[in-house]
C-alpha atoms as a PDB file:
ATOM      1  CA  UNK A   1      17.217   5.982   8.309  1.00  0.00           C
ATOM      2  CA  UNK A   2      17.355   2.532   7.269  1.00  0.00           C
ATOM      3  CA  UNK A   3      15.533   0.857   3.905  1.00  0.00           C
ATOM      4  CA  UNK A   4      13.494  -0.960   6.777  1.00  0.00           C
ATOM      5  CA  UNK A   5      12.710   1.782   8.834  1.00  0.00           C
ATOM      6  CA  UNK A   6      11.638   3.760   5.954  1.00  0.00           C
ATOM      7  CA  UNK A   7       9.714   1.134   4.075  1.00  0.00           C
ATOM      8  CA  UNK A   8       7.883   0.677   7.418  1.00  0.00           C
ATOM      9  CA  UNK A   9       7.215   4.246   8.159  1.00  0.00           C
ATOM     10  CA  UNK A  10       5.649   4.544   4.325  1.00  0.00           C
ATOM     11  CA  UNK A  11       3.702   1.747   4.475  1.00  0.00           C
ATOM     12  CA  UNK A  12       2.300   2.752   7.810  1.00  0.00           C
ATOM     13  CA  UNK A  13       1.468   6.727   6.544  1.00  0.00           C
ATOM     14  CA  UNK A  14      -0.353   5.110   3.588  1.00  0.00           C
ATOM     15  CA  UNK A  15      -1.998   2.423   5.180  1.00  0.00           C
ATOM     16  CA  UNK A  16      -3.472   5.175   7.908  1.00  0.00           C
ATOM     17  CA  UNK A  17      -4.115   7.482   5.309  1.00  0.00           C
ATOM     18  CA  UNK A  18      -6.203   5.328   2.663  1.00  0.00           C
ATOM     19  CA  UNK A  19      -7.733   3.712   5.785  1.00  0.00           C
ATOM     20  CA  UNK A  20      -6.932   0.124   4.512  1.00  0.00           C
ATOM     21  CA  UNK A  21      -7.031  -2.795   7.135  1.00  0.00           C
ATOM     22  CA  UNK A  22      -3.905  -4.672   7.535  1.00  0.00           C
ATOM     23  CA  UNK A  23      -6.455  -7.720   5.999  1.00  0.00           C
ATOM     24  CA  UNK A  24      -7.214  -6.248   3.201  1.00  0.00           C
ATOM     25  CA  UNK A  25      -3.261  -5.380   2.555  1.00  0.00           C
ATOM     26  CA  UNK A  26      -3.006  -9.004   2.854  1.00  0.00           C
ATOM     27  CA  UNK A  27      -5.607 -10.090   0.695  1.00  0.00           C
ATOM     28  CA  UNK A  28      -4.479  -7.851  -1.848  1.00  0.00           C
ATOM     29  CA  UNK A  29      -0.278  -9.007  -1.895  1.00  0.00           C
ATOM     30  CA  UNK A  30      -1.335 -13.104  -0.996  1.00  0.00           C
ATOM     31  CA  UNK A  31       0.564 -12.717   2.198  1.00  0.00           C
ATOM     32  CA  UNK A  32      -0.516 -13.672   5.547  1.00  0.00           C
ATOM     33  CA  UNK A  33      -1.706 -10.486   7.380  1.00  0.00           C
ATOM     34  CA  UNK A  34       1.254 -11.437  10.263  1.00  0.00           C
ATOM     35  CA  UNK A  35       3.143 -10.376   7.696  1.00  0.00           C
ATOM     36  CA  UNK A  36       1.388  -7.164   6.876  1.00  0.00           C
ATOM     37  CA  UNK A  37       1.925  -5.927  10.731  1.00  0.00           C
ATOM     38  CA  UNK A  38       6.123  -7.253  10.602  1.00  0.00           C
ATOM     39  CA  UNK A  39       5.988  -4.420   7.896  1.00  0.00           C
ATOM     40  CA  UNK A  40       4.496  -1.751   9.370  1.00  0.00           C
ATOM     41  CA  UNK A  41       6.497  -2.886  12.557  1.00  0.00           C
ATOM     42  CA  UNK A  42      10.074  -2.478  10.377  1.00  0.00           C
ATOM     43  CA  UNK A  43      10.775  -6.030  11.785  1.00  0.00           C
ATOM     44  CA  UNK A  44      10.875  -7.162   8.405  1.00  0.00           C
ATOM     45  CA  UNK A  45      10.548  -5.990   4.675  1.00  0.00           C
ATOM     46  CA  UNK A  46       9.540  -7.892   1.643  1.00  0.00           C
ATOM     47  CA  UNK A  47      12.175 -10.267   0.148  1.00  0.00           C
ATOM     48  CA  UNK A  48      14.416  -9.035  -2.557  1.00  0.00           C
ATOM     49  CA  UNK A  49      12.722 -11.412  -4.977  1.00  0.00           C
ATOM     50  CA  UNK A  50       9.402 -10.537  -4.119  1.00  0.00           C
ATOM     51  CA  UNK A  51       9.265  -6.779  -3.648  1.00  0.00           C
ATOM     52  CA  UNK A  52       8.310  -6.146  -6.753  1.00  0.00           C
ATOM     53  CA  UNK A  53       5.252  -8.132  -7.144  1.00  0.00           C
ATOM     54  CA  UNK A  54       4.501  -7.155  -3.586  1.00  0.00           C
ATOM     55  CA  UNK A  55       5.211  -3.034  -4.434  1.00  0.00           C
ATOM     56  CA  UNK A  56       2.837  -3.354  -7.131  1.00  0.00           C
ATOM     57  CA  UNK A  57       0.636  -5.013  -4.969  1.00  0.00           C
ATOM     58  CA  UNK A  58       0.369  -2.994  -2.438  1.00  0.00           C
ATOM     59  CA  UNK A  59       0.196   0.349  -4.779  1.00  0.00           C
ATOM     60  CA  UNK A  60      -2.721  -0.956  -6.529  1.00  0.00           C
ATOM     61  CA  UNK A  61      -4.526  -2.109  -3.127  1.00  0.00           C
ATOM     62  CA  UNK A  62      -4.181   1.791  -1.859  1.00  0.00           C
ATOM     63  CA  UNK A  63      -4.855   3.376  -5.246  1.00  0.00           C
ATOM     64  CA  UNK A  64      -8.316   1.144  -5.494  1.00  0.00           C
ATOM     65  CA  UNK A  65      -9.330   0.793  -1.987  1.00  0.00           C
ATOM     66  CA  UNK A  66      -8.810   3.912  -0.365  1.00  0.00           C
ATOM     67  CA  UNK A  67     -11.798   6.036   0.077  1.00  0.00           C
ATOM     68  CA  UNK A  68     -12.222   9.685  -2.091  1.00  0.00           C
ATOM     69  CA  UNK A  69     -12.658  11.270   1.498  1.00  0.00           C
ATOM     70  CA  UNK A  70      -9.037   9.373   2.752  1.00  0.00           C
ATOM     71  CA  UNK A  71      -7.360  10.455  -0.496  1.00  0.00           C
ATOM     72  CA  UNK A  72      -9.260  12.572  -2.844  1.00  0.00           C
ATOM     73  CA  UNK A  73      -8.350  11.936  -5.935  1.00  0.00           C
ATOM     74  CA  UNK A  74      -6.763  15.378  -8.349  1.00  0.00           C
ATOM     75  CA  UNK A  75      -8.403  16.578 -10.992  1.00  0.00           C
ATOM     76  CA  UNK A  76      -5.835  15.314 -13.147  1.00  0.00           C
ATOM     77  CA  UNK A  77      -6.004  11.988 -12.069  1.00  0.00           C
ATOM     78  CA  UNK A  78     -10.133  12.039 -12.383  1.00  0.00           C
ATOM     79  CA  UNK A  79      -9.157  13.604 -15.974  1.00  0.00           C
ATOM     80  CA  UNK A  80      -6.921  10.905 -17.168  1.00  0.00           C
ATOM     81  CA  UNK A  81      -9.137   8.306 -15.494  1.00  0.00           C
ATOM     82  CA  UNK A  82     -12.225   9.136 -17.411  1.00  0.00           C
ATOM     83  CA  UNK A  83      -9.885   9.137 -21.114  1.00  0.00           C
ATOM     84  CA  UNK A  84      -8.644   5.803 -20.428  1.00  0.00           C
ATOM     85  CA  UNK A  85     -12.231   4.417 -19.477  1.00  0.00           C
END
């Protein structure tokens, strides 16, 4: 499998699984949603210089927007997220 068909095939799983809209993806990295669906598509990935700003981006979109009842969080993650507040 390719870096593009992988990066594609991730992105989709977690996008469908956190049940983020491609516009809010966009929103969240500063790209144009056109991009957002080239992703998911594997007709393109995120420029060498950019992924990782965009990777970041896009992590902290899915950890923040995703529902409890698309990804409940662990207990260890509610743990640590309770000491750090």
């Amino acid at each position: 499998m390719t870096a593009k068909n992988r990066f594609a095939k991730l992105l989709e799983e977690l996008v469908q699984k956190a049940e983020i809209k491609n516009y809010v993806l966009a929103g969240a990295v500063q790209y144009d949603v056109s991009y957002i669906s080239k992703w998911i598509s594997g007709k393109l990935i995120p420029g060498e210089k950019a992924a990782p700003k965009v990777l970041r981006e896009i992590s902290h979109c899915i950890v923040t927007q995703a529902s409890d009842a698309a990804l409940p969080r662990s207990s260890w993650i509610t743990a640590l997220t309770k000491k750090i507040s």
